[in-house]
C-alpha atoms as a PDB file:
ATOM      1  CA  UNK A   1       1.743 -61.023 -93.426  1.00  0.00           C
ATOM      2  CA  UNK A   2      -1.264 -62.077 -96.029  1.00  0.00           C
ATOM      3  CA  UNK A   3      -4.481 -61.928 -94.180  1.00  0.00           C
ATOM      4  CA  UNK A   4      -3.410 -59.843 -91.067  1.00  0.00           C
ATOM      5  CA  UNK A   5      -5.202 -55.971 -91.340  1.00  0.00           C
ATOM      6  CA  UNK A   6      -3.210 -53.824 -90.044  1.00  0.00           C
ATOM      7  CA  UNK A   7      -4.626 -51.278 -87.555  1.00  0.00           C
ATOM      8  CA  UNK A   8      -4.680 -47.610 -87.398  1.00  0.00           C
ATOM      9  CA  UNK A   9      -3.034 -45.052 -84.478  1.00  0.00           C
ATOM     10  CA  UNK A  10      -5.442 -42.709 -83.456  1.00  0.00           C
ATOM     11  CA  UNK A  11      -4.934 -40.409 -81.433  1.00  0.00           C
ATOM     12  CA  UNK A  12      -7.457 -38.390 -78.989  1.00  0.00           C
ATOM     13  CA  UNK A  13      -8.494 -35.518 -80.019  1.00  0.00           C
ATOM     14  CA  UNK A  14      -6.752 -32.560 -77.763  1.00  0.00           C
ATOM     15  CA  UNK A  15      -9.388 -29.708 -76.909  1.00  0.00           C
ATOM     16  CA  UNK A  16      -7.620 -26.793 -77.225  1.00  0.00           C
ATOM     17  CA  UNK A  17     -10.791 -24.450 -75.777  1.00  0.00           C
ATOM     18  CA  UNK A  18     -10.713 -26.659 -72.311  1.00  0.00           C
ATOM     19  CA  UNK A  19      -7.175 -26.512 -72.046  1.00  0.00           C
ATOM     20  CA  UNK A  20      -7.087 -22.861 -72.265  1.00  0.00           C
ATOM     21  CA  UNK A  21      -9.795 -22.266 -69.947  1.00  0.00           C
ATOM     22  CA  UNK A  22      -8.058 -24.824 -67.124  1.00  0.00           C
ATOM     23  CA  UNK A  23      -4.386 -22.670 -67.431  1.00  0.00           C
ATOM     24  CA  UNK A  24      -6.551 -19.520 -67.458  1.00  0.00           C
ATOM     25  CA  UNK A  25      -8.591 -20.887 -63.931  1.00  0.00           C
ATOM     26  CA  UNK A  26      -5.229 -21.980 -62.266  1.00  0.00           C
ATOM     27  CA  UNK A  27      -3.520 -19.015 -63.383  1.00  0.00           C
ATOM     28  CA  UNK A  28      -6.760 -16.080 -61.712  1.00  0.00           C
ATOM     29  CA  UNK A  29      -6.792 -18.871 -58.717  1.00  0.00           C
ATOM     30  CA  UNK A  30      -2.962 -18.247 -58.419  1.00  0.00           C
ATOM     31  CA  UNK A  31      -3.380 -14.449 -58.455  1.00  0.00           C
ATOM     32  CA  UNK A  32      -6.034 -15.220 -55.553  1.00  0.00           C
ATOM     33  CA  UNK A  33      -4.485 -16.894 -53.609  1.00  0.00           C
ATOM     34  CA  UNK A  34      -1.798 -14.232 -53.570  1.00  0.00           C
ATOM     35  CA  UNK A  35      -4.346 -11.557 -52.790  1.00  0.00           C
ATOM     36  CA  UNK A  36      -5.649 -13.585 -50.062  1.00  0.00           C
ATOM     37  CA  UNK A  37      -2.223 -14.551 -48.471  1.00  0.00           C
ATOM     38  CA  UNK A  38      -1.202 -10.144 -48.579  1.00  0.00           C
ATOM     39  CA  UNK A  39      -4.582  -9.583 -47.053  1.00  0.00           C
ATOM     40  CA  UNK A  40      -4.189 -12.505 -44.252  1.00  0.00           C
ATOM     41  CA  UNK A  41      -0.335 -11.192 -43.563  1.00  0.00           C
ATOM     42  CA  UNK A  42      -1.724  -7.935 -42.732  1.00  0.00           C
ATOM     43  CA  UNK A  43      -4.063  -8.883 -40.704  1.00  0.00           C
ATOM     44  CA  UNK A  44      -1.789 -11.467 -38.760  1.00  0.00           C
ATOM     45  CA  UNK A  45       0.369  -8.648 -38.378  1.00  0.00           C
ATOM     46  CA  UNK A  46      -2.197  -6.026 -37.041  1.00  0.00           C
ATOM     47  CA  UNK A  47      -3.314  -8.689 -34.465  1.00  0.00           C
ATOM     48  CA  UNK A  48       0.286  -9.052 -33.535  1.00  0.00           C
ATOM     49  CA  UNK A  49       0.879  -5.396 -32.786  1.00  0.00           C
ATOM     50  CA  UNK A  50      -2.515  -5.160 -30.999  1.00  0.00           C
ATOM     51  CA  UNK A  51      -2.703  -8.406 -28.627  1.00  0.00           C
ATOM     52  CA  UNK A  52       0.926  -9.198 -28.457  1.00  0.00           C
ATOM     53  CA  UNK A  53       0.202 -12.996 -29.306  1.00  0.00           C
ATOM     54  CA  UNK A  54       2.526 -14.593 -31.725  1.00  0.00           C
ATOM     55  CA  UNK A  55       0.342 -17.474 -31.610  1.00  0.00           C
ATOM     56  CA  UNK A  56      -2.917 -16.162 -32.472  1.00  0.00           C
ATOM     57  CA  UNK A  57      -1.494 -14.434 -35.338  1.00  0.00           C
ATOM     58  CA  UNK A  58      -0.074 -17.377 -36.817  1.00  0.00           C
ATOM     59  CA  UNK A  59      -3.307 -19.626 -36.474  1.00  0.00           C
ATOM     60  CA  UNK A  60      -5.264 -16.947 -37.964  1.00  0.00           C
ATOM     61  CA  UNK A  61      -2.587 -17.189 -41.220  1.00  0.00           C
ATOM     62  CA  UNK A  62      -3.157 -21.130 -40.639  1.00  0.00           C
ATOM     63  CA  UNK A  63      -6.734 -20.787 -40.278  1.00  0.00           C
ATOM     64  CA  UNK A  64      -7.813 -18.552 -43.407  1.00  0.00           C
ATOM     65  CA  UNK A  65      -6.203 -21.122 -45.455  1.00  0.00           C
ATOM     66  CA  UNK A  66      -9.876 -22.429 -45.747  1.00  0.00           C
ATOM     67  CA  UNK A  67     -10.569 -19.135 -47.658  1.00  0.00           C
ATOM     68  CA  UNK A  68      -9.408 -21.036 -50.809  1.00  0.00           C
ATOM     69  CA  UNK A  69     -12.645 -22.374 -51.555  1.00  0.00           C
ATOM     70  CA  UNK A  70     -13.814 -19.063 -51.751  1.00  0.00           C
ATOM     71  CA  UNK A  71     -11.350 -17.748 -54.329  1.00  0.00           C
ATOM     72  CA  UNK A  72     -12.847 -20.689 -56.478  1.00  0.00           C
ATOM     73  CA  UNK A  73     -16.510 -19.960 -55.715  1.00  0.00           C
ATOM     74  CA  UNK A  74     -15.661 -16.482 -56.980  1.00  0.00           C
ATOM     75  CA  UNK A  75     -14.287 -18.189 -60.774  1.00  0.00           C
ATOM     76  CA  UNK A  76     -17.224 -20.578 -60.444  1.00  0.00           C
ATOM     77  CA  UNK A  77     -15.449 -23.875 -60.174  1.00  0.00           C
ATOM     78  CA  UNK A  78     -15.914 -26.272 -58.228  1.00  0.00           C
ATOM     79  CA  UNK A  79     -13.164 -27.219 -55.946  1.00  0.00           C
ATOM     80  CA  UNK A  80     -13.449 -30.543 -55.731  1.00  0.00           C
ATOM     81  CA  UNK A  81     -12.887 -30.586 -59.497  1.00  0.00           C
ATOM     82  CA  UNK A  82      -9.451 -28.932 -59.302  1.00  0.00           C
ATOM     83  CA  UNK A  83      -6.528 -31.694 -59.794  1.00  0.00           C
ATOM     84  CA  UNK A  84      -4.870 -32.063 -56.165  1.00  0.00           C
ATOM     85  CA  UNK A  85      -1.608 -31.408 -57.388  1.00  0.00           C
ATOM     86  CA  UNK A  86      -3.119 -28.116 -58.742  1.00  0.00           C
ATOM     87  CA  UNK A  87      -4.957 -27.220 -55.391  1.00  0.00           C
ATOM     88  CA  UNK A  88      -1.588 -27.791 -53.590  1.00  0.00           C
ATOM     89  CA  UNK A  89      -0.118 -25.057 -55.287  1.00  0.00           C
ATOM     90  CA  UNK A  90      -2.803 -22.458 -54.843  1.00  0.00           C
ATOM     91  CA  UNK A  91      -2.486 -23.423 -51.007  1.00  0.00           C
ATOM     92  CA  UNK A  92       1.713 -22.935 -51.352  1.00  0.00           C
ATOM     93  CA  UNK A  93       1.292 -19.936 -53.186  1.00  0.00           C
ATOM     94  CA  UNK A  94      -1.364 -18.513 -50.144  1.00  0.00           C
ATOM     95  CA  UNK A  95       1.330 -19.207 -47.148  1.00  0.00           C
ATOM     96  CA  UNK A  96       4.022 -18.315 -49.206  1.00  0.00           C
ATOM     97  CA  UNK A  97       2.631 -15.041 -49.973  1.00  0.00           C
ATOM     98  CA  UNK A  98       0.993 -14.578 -46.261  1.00  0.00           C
ATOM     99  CA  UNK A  99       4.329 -15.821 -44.035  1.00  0.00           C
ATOM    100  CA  UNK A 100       6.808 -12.978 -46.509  1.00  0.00           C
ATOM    101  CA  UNK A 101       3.970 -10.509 -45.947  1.00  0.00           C
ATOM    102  CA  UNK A 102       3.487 -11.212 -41.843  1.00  0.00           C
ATOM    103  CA  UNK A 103       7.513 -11.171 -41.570  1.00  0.00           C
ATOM    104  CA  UNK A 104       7.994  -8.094 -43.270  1.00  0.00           C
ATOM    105  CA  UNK A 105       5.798  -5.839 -41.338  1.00  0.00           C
ATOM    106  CA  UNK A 106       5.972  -7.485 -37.985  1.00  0.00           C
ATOM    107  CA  UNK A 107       9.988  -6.188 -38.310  1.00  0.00           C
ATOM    108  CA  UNK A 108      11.570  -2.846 -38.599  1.00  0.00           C
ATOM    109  CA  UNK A 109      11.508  -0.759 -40.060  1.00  0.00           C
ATOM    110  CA  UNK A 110       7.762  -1.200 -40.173  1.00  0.00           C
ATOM    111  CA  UNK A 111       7.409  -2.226 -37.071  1.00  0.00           C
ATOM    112  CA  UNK A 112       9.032  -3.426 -33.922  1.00  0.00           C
ATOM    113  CA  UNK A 113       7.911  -5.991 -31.566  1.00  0.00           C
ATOM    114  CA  UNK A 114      11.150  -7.070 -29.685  1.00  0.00           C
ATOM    115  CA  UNK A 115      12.704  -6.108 -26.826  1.00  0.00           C
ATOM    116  CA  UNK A 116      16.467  -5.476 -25.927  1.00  0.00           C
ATOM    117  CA  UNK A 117      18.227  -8.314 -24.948  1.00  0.00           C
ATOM    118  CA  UNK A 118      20.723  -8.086 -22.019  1.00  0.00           C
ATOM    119  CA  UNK A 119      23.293 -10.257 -20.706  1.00  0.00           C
ATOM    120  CA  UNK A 120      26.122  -9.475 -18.336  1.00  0.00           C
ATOM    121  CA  UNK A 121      30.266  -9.581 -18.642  1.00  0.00           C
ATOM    122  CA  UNK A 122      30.725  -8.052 -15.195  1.00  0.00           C
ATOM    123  CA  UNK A 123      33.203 -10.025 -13.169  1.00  0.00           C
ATOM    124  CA  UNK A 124      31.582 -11.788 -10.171  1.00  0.00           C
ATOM    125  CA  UNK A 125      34.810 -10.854  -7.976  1.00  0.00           C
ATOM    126  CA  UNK A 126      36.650  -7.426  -8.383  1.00  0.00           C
ATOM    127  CA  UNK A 127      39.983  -6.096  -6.906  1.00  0.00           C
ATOM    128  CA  UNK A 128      40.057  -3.041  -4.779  1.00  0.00           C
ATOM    129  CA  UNK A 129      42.703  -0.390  -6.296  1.00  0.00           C
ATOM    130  CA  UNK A 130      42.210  -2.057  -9.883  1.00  0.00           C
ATOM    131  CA  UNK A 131      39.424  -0.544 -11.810  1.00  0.00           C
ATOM    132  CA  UNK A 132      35.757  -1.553 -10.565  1.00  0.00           C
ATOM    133  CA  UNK A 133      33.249  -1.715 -13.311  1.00  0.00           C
ATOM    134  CA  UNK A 134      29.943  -3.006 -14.603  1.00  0.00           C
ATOM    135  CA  UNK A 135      30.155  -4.157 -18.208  1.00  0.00           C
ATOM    136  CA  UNK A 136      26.877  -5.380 -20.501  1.00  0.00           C
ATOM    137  CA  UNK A 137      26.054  -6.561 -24.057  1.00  0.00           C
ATOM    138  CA  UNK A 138      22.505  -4.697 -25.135  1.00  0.00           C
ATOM    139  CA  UNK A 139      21.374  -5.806 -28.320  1.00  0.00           C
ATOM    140  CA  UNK A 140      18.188  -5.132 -30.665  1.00  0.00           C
ATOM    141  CA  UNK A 141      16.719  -5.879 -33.348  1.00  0.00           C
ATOM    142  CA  UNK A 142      16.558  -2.700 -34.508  1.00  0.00           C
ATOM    143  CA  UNK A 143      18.300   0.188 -32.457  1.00  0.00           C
ATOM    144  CA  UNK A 144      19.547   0.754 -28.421  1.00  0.00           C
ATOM    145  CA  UNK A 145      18.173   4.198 -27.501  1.00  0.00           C
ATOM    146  CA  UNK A 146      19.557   4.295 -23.850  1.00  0.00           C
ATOM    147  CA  UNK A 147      21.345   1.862 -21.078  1.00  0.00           C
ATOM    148  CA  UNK A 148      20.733   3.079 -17.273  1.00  0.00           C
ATOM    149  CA  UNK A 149      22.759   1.484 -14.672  1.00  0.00           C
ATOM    150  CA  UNK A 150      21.521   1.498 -10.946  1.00  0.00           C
ATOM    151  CA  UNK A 151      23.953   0.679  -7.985  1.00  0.00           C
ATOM    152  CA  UNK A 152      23.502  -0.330  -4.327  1.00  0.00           C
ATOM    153  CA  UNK A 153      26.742   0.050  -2.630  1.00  0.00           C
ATOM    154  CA  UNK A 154      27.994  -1.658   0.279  1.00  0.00           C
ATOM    155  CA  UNK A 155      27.467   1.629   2.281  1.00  0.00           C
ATOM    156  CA  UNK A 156      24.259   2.058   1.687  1.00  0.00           C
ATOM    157  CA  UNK A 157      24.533   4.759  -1.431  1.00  0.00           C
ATOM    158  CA  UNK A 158      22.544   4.442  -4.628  1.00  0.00           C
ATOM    159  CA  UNK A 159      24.125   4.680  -7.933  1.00  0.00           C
ATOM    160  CA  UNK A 160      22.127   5.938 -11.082  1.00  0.00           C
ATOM    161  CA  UNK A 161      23.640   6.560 -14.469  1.00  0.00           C
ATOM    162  CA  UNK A 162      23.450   6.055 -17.810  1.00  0.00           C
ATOM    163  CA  UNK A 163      26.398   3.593 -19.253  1.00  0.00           C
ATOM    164  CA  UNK A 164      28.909   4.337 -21.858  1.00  0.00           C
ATOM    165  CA  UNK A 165      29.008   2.685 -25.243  1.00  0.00           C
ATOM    166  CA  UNK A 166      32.082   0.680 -26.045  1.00  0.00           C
ATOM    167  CA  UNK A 167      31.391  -0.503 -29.309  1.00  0.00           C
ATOM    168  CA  UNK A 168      29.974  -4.032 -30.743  1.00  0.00           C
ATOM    169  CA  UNK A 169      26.837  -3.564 -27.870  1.00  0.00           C
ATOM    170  CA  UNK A 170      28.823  -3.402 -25.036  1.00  0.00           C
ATOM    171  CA  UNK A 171      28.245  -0.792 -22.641  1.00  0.00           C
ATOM    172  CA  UNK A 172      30.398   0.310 -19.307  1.00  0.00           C
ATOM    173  CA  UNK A 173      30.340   1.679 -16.151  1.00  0.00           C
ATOM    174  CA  UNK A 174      33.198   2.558 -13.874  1.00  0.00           C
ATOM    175  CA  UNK A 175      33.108   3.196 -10.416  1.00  0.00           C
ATOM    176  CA  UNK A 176      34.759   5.884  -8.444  1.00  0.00           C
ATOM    177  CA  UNK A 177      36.011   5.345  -5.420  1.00  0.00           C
ATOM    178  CA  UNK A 178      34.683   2.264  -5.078  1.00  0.00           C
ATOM    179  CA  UNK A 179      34.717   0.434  -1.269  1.00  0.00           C
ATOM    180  CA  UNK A 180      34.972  -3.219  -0.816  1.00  0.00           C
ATOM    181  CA  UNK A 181      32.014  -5.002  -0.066  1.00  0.00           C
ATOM    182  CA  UNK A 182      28.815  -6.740  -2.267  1.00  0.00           C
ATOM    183  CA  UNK A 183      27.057  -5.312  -4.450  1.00  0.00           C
ATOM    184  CA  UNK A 184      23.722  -5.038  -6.378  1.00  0.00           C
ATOM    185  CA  UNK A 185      22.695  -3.585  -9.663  1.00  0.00           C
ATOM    186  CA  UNK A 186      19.931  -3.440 -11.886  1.00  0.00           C
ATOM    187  CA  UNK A 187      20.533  -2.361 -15.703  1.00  0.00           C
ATOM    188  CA  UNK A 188      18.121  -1.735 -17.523  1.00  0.00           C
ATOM    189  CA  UNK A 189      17.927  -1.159 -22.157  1.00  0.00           C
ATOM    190  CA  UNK A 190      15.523   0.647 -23.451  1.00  0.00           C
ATOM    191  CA  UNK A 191      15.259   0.617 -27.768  1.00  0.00           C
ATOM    192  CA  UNK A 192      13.752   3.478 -29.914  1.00  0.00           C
ATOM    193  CA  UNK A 193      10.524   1.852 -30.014  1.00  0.00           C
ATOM    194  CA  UNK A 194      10.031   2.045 -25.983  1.00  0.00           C
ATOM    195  CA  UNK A 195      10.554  -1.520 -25.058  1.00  0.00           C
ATOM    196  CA  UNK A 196      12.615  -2.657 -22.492  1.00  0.00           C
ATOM    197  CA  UNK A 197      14.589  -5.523 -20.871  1.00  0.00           C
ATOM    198  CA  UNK A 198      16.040  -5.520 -17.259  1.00  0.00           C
ATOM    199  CA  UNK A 199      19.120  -7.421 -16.002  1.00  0.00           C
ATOM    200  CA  UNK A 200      20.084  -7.536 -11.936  1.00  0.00           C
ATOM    201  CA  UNK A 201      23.061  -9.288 -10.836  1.00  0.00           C
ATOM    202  CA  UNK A 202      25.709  -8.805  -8.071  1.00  0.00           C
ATOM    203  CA  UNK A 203      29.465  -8.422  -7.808  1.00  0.00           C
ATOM    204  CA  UNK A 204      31.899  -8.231  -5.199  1.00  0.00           C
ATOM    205  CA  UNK A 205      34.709  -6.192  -4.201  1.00  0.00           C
ATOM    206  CA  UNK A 206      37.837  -7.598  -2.700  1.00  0.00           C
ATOM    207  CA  UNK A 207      40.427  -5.524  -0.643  1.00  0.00           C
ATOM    208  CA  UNK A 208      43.073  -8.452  -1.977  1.00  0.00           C
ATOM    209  CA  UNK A 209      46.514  -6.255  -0.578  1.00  0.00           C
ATOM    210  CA  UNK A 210      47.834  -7.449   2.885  1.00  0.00           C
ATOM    211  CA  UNK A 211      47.890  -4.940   5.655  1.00  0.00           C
ATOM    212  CA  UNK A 212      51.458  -2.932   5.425  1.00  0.00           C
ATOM    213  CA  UNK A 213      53.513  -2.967   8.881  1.00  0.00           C
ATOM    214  CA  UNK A 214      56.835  -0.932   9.687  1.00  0.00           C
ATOM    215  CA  UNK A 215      58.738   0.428  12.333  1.00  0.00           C
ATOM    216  CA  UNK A 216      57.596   4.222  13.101  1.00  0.00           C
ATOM    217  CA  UNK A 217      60.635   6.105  14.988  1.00  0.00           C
ATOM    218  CA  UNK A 218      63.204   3.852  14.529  1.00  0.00           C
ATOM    219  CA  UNK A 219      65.510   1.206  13.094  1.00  0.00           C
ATOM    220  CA  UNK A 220      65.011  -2.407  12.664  1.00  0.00           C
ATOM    221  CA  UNK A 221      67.818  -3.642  14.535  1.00  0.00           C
ATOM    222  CA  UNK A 222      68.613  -0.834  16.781  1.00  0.00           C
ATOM    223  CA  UNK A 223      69.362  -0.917  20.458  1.00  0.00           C
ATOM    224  CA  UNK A 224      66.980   1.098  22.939  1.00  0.00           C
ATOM    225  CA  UNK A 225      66.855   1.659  26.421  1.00  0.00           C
ATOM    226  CA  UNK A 226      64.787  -0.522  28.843  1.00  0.00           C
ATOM    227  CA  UNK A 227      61.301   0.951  29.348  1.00  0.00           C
ATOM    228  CA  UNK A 228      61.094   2.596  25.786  1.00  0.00           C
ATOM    229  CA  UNK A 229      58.501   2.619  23.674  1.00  0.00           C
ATOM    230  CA  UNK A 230      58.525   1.106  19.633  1.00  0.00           C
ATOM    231  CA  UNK A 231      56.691   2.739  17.421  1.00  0.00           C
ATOM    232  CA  UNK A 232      54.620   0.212  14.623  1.00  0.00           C
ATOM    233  CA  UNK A 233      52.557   1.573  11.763  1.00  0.00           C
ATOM    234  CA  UNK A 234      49.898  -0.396  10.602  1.00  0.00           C
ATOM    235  CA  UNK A 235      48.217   0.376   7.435  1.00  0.00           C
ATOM    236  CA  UNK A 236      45.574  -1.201   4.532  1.00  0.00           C
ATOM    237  CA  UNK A 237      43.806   0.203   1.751  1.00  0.00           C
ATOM    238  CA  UNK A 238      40.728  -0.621   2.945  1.00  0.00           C
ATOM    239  CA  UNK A 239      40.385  -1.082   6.648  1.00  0.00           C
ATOM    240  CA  UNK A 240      42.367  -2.831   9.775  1.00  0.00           C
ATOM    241  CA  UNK A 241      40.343  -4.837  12.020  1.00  0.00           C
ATOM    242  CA  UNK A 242      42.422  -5.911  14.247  1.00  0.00           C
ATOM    243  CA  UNK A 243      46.216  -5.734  15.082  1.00  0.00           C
ATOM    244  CA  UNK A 244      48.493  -7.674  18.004  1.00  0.00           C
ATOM    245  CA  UNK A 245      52.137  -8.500  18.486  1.00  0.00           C
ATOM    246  CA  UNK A 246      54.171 -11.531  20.241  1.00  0.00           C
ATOM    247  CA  UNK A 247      57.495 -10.966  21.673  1.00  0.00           C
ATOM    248  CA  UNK A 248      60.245 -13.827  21.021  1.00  0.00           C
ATOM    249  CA  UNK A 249      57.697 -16.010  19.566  1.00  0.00           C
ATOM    250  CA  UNK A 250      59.531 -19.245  18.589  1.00  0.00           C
ATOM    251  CA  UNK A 251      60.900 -19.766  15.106  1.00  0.00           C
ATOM    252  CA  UNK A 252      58.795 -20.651  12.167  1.00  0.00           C
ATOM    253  CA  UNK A 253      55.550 -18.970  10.505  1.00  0.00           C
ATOM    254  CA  UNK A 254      52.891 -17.610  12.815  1.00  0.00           C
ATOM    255  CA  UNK A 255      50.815 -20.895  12.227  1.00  0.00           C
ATOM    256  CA  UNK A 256      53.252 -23.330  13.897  1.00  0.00           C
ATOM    257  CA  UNK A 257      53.725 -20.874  16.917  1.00  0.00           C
ATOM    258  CA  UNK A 258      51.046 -22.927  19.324  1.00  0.00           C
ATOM    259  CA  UNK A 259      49.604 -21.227  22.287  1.00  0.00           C
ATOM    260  CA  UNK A 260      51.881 -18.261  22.665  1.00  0.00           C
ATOM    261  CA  UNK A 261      51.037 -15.017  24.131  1.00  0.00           C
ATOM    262  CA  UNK A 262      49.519 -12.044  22.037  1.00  0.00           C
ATOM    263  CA  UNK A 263      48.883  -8.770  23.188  1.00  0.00           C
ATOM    264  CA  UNK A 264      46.717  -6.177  21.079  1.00  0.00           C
ATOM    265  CA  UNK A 265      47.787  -3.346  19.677  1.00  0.00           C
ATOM    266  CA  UNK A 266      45.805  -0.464  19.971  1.00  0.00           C
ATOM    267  CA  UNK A 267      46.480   1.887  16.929  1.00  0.00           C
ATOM    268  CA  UNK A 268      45.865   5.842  17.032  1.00  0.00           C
ATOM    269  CA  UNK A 269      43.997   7.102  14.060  1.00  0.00           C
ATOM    270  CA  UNK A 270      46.779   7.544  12.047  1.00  0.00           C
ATOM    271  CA  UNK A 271      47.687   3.558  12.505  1.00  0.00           C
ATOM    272  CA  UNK A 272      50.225   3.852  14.970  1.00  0.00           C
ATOM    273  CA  UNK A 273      50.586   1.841  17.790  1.00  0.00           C
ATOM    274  CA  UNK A 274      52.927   1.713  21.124  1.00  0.00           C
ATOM    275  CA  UNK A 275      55.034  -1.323  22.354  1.00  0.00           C
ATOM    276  CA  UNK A 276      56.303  -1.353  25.936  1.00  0.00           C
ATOM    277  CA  UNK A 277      59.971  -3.236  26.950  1.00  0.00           C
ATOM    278  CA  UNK A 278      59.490  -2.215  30.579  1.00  0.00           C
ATOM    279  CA  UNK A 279      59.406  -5.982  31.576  1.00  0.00           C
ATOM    280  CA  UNK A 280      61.850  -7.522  28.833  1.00  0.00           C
ATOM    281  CA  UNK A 281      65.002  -8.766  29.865  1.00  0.00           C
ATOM    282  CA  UNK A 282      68.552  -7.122  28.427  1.00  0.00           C
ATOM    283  CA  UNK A 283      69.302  -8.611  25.283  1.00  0.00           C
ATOM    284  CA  UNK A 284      68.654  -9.400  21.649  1.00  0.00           C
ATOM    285  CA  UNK A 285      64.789  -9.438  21.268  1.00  0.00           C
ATOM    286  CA  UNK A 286      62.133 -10.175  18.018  1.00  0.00           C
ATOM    287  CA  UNK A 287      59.267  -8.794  17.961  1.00  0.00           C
ATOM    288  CA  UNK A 288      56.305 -10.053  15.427  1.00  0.00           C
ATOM    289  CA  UNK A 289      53.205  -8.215  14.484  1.00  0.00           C
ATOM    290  CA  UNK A 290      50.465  -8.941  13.016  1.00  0.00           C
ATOM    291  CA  UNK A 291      47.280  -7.532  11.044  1.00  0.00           C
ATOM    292  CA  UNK A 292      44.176  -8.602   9.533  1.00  0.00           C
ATOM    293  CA  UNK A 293      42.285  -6.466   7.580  1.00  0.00           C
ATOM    294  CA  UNK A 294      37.969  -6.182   6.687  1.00  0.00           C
ATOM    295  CA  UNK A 295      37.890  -7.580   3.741  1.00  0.00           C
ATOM    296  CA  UNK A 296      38.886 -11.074   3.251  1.00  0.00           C
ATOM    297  CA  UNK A 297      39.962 -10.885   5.852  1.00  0.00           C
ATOM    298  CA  UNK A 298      43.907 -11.150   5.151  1.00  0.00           C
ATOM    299  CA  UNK A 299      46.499 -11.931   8.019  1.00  0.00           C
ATOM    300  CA  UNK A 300      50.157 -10.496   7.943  1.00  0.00           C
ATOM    301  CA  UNK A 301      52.874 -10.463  10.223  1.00  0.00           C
ATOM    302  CA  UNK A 302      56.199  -8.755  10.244  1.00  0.00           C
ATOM    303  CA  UNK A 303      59.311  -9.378  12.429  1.00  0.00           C
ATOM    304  CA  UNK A 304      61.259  -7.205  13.993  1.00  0.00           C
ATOM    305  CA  UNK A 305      64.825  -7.026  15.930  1.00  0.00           C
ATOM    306  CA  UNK A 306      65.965  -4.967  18.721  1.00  0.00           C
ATOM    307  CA  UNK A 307      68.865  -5.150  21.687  1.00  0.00           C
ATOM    308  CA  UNK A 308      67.984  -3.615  25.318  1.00  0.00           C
END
């Protein structure tokens, strides 16, 4: 339009010279901060190794974050000049560089600061005449040098060996002749470095077969003579306890018999034991026995028929 001037775009000047000298500060600020964040990490990590205190070592790789203003006192700037979004990267580039430093030589194989960890698959409750064992994972962070097993036995023996690697950090144990009973153990991993971890637990050994009863000397079913003796073995892989009979006991399981009369069996040391038939009548007779043995504690009973 006539009489309307139209107006100029200027635009601002760009210094060159400053902007060079601004890259050139972030970039030697950068490099700093790097050199301060490999310096801090070792240190973090010495302190680590020395005191055993994860925390302090992190809050002094927290703390010397505050050494920033020194890396800018050293280019001569002042900090509170420095854009923020600039002086948040110098500060990310510091615990960047300081936590990839601290990790790396707090863990092998630089250095180790862990111990094993244990944990136990060893069956609470065991069968006696099946295999009796102790089995535990061991792992590390870097490498298992040894796992020692050590066994109190229910008869008062002590156990001490060195388990056998399965494979995948599992490590056995098996017992020989193992009795039934409780029993305590202690395992303990040791890793190439020298630390260790301890585990105790318990387990327990059940004698889970019944006693075994038969006729010793003769037949079920035979006839005998008034005033002769039956022969009855009694045997259990662990232990009998205790061992009785009832003659002509009425019909049914032992547990619906009521108050009938038992008379103990005393058994030799080879399990044999001695019925009388001096006061039994002539006549079909049953006999039943029964025997519990020491651990848990099982009941049997066997019947048996003979004619006087």
């Amino acid at each position: 339009m006539r009489g309307v001037k139209k107006k100029k775009l200027r635009f601002p000047r760009f210094d060159v010279g400053s902007y060079l000298r601004e890259e050139i500060r972030d970039a030697k600020a950068a490099l700093g901060a790097v050199a301060l964040g490999t310096l801090i990490g070792v240190v973090s990590a010495l302190f680590l190794a020395v005191f055993r205190d994860a925390l302090l070592s992190v809050f002094i790789g927290v703390l010397s974050a505050f050494f920033i203003k020194f890396v800018y006192d050293v280019l001569k700037t002042d900090i509170t000049l420095v854009p923020k979004s600039k002086l948040a990267g110098t500060v990310g580039g510091y615990f960047i560089t300081w936590l990839a430093v601290w990790v790396l030589l707090i863990n092998p194989p630089i250095m180790d600061l862990s111990p094993p960890t244990l944990s136990s698959s060893t069956p609470g409750r065991q069968e006696l005449g099946s295999d009796v064992y102790v089995l535990v994972e061991a792992r590390d962070n870097y490498k298992i040098d040894s796992v020692e097993l050590h066994i109190s036995t229910p008869n008062g023996s002590e156990v001490q060996v060195s388990m056998d690697y399965l494979g995948r950090a599992y490590y056995v144990h098996y017992l020989k002749d193992p009795v039934a009973g409780k029993y305590d153990y202690t395992v303990t991993a040791r890793d190439v470095s020298g630390y260790s971890e301890t585990l105790m637990s318990t387990f327990e050994v059940f004698n889970t077969s019944a006693p075994t009863i038969s006729l010793y000397g003769i037949e079920n079913g035979s006839y005998i003579k008034s005033g002769d003796k039956i022969g009855v073995s009694v045997s259990d892989n662990v232990q009998v306890v205790l061992a009785w009979y009832v003659v002509d006991p009425p019909d049914g399981p032992w547990y619906t018999w009521g108050n009938v009369t038992e008379h103990k069996l005393k058994l030799d040391d080879a399990g044999i034991g001695w019925i009388s038939t001096s006061k039994l009548s002539a006549g079909r007779h049953r006999i039943s026995v029964c025997a519990v043995d020491s651990v848990p504690y099982t009941r049997h009973c066997e019947d048996f028929y003979f004619s006087i």
